[in-house]
N, C-alpha and C. Protein backbone atom coordinates (compact mmCIF):
# COMPACT_ATOMS: atom_id res chain seq x y z
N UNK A 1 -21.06 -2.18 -10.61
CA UNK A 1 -19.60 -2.33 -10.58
C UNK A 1 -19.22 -3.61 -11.30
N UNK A 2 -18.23 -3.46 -12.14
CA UNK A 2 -17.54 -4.53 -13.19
C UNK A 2 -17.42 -5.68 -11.86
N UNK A 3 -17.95 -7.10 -12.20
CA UNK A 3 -17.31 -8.34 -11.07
C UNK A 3 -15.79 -8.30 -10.90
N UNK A 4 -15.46 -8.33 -11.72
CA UNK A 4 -13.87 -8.33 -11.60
C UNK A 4 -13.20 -7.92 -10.70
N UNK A 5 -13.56 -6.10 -11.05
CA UNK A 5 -12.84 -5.52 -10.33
C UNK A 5 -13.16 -4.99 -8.67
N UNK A 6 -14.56 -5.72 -8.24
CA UNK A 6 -15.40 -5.91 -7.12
C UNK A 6 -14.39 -7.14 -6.57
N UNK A 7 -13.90 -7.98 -7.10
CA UNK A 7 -13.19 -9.67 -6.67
C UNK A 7 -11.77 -8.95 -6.63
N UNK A 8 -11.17 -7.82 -7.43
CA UNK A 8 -9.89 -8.00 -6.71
C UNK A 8 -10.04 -6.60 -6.24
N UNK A 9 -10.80 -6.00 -5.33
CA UNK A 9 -10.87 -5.20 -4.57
C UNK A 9 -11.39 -5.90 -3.46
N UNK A 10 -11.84 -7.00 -3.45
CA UNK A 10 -12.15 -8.11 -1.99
C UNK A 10 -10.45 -8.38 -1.95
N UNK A 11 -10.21 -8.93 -2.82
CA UNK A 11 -8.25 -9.32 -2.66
C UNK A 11 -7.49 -8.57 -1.95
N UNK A 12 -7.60 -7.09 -2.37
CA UNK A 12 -6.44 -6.22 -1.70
C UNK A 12 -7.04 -6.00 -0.60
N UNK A 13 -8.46 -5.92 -0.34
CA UNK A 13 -9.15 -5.32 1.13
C UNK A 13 -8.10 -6.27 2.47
N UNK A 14 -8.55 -7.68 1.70
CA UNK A 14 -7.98 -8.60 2.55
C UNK A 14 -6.54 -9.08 3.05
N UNK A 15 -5.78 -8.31 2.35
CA UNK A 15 -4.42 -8.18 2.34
C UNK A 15 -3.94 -6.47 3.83
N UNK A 16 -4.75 -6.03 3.94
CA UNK A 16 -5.22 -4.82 5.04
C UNK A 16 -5.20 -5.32 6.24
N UNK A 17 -4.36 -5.33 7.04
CA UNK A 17 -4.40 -5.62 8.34
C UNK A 17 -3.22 -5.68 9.55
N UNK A 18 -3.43 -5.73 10.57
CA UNK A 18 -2.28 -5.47 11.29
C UNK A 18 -0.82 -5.31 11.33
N UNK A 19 -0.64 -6.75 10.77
CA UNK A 19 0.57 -6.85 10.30
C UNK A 19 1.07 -5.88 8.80
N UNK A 20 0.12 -5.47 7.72
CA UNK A 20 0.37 -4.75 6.89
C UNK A 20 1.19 -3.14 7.52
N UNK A 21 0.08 -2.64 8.62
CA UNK A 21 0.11 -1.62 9.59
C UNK A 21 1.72 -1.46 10.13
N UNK A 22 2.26 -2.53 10.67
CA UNK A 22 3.17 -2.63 11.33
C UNK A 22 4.27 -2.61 10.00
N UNK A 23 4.54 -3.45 9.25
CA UNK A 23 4.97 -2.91 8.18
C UNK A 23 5.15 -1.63 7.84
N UNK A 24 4.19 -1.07 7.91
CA UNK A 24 4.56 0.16 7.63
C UNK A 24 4.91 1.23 8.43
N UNK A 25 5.00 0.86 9.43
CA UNK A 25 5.30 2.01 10.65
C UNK A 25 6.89 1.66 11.00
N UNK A 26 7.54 0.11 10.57
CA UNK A 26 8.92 -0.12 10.34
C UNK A 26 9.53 0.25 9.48
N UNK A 27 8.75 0.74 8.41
CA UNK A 27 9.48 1.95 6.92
C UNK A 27 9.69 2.93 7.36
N UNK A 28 8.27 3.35 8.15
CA UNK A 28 8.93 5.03 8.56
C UNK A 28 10.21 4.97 9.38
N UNK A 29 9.80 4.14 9.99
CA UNK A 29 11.21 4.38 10.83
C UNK A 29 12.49 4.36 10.10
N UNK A 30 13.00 3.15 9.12
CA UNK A 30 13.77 2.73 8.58
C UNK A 30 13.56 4.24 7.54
N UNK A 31 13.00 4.63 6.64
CA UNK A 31 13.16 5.79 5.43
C UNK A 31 12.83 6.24 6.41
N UNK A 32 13.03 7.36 7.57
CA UNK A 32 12.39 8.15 8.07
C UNK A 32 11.73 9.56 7.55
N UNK A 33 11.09 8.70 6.51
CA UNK A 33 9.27 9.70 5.85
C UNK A 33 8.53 8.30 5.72
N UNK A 34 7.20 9.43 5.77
CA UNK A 34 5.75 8.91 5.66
C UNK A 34 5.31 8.86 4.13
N UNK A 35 6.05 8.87 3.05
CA UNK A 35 5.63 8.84 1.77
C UNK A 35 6.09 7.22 1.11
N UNK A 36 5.23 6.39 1.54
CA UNK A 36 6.01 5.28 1.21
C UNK A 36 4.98 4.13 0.29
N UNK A 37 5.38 3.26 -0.38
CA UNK A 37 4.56 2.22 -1.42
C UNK A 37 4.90 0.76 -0.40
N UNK A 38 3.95 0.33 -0.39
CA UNK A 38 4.22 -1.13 0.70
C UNK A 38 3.84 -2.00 -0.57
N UNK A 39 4.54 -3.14 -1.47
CA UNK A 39 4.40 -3.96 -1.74
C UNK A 39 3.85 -5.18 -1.85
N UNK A 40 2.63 -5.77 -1.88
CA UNK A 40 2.67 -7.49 -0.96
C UNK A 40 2.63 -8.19 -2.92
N UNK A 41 3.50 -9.01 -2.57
CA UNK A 41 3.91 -10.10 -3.32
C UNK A 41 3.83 -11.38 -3.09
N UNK A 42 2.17 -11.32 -3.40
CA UNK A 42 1.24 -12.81 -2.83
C UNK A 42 2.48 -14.27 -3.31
N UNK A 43 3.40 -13.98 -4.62
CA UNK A 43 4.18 -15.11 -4.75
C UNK A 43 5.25 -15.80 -3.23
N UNK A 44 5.87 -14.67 -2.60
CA UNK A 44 6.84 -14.40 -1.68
C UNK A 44 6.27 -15.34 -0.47
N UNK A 45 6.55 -16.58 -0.14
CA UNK A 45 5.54 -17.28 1.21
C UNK A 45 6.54 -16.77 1.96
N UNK A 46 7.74 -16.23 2.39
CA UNK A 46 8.27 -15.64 3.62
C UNK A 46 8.11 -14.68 4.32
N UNK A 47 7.99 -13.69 3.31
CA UNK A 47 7.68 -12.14 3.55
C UNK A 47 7.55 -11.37 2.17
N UNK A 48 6.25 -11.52 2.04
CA UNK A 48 5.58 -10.97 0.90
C UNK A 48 5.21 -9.46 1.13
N UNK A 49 5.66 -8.89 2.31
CA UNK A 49 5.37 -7.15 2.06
C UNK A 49 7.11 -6.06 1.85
N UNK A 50 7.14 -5.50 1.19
CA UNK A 50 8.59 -5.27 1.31
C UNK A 50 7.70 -3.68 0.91
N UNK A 51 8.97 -2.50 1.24
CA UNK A 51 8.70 -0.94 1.69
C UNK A 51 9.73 -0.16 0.65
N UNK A 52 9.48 0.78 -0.10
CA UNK A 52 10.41 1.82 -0.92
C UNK A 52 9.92 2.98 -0.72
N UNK A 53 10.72 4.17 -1.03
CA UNK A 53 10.17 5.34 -0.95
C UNK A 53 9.19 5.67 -2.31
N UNK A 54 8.57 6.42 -2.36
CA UNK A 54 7.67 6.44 -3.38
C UNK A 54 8.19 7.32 -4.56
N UNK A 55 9.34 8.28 -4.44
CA UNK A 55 10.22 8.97 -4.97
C UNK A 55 11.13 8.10 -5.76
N UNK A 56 11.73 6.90 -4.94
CA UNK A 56 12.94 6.19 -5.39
C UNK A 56 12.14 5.21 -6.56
N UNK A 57 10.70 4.78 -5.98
CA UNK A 57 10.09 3.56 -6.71
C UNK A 57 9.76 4.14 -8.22
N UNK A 58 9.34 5.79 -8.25
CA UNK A 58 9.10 6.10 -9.28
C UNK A 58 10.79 6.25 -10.18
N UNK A 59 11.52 6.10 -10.13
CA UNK A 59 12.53 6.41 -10.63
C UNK A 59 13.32 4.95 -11.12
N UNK A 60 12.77 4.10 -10.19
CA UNK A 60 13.11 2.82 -10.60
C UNK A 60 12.82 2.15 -12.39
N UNK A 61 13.97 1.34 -13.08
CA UNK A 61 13.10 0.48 -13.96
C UNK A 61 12.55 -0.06 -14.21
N UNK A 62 11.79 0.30 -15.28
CA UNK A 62 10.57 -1.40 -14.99
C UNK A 62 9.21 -0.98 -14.82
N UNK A 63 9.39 0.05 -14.34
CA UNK A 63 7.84 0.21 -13.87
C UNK A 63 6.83 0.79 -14.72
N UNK A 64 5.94 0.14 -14.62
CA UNK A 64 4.70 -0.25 -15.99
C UNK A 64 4.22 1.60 -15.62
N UNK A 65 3.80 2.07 -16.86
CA UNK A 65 3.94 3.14 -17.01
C UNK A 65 2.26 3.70 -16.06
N UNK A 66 0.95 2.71 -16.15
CA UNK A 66 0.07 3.32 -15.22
C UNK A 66 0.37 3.23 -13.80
N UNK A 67 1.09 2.28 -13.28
CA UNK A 67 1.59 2.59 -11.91
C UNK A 67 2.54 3.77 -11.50
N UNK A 68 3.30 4.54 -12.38
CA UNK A 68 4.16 5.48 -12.50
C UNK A 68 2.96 7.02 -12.73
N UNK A 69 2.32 6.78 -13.37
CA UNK A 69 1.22 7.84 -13.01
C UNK A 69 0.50 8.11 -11.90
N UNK A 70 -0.14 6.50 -11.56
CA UNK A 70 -0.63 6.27 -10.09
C UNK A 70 0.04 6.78 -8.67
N UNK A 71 1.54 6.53 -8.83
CA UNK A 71 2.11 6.98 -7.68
C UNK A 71 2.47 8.24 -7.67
N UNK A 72 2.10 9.61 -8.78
CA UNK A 72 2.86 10.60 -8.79
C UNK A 72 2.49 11.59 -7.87
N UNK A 73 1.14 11.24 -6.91
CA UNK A 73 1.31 11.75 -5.56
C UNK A 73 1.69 10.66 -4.55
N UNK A 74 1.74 11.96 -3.24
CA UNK A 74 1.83 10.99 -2.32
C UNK A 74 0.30 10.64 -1.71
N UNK A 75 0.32 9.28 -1.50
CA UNK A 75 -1.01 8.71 -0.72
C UNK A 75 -1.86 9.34 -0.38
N UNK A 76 -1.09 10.29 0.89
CA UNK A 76 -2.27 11.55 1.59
C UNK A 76 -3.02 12.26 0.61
N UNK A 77 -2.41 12.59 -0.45
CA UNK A 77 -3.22 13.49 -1.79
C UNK A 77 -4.47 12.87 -2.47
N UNK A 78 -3.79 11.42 -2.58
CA UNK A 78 -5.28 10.35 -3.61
C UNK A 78 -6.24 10.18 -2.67
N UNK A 79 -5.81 9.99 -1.62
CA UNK A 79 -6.88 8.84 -0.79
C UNK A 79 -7.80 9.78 0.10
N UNK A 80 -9.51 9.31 0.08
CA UNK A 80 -10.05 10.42 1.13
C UNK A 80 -9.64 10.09 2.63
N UNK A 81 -8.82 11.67 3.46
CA UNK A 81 -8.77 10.89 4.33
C UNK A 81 -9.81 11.26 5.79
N UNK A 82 -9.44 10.24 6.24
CA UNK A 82 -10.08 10.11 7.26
C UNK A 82 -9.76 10.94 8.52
N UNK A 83 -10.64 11.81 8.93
CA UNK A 83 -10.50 12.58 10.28
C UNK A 83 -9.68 11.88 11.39
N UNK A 84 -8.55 12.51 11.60
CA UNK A 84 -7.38 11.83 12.72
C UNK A 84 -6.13 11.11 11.99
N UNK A 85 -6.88 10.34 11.01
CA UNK A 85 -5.81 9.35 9.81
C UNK A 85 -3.91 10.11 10.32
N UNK A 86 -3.57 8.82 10.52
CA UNK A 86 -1.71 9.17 10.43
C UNK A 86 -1.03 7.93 9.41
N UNK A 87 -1.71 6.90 8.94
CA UNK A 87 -0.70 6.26 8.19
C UNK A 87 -1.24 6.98 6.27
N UNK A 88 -0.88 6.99 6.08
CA UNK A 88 -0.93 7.21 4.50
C UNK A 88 0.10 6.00 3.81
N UNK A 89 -0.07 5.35 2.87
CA UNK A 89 0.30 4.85 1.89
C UNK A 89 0.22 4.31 0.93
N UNK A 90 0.78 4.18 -0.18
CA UNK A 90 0.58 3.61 -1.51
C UNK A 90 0.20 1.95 -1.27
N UNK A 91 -0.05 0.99 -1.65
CA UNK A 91 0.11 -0.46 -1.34
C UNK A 91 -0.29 -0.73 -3.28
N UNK A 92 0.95 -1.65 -3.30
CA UNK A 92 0.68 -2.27 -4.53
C UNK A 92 0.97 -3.92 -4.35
N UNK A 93 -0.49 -4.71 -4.88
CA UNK A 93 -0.73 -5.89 -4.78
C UNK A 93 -0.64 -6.97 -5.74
N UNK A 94 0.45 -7.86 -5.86
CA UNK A 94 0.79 -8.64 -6.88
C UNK A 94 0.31 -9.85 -6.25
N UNK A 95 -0.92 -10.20 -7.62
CA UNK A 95 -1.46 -11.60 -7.19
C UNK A 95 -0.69 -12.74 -8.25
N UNK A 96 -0.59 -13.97 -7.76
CA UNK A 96 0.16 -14.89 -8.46
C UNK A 96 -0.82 -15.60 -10.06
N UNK A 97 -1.98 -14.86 -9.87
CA UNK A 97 -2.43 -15.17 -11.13
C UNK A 97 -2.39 -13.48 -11.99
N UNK A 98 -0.95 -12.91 -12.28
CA UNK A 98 -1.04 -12.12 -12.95
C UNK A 98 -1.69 -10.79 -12.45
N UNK A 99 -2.71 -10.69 -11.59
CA UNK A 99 -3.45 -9.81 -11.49
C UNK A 99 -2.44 -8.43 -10.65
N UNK A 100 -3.00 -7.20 -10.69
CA UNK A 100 -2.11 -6.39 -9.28
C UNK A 100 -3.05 -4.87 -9.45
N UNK A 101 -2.96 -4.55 -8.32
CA UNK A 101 -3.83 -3.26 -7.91
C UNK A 101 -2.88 -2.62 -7.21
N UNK A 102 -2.90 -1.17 -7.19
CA UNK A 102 -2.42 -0.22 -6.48
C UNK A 102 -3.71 0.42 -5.84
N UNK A 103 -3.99 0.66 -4.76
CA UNK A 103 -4.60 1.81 -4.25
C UNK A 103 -3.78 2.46 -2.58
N UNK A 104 -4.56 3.62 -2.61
CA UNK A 104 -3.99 4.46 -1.02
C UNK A 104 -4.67 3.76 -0.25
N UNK A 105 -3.81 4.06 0.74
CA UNK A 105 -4.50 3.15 2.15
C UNK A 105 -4.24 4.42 3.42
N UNK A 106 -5.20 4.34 4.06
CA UNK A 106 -5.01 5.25 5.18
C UNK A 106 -5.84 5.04 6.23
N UNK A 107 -5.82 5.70 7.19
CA UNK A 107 -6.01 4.95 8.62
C UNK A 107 -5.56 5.73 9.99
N UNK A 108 -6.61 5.23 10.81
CA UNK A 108 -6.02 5.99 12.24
C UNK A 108 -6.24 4.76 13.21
N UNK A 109 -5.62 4.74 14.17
CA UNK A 109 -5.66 3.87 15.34
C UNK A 109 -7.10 3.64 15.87
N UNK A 110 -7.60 2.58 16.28
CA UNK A 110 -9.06 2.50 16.66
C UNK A 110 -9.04 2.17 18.17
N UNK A 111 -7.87 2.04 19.02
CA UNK A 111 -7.92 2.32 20.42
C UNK A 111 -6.05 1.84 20.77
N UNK A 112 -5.79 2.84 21.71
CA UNK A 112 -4.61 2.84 22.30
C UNK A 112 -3.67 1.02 22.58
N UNK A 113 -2.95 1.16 21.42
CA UNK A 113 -2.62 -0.53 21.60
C UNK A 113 -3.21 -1.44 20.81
N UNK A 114 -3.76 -0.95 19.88
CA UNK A 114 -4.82 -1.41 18.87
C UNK A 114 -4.52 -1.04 17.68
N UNK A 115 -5.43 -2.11 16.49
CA UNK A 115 -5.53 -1.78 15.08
C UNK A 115 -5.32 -0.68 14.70
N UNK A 116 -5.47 -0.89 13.61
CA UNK A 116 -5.52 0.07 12.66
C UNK A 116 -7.55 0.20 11.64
């Protein structure tokens, strides 16, 4: 595997976690669907995760034309999922040195009151 892309796949891994989770379970609520792109915008020190529909984001300007391919399913479609899995989503990761990754993220609860 290219180093590179082994170092910013440690980046986004590490950007994965509770609070990402919760994030995203306040989109559904707020868009009430499960087809959604979670943002983190390592520049942002307040709140670097922000939520769009994945419909609206593709329709948006601006958007660099392989991420517009990338998102033309929804999450559940790209990503293998996992037996039980209920979150599905896009996550696209803007690092402040230029860098950014999109991949699916998916996931099931690992005990009642618990992670993801």
């Amino acid at each position: 595997m290219n180093e590179n892309l082994s170092a910013l796949e440690s980046r986004v891994q590490g950007l994965i976690d509770d609070r990402l989770f919760a994030a995203y379970w306040d989109a559904v609520t707020h868009y009430e669907t499960k087809d959604l792109v979670l943002i983190f915008n390592a520049e942002e020190q307040l709140d670097p995760v922000t939520a769009a529909q994945r419909v609206d984001l593709l329709e948006a300007p601006g958007i660099p034309e392989a991420l517009q391919t990338t998102l033309q399913k929804p999450a559940s479609e790209a990503a293998k999922v996992l037996h039980g899995s209920d979150a599905f989503f896009w996550l696209v990761a803007i690092f402040p040195d230029e860098e950014m990754a999109c991949v699916a993220v998916n996931a099931k609860p690992m005990a009642l009151g618990g992670g993801a």
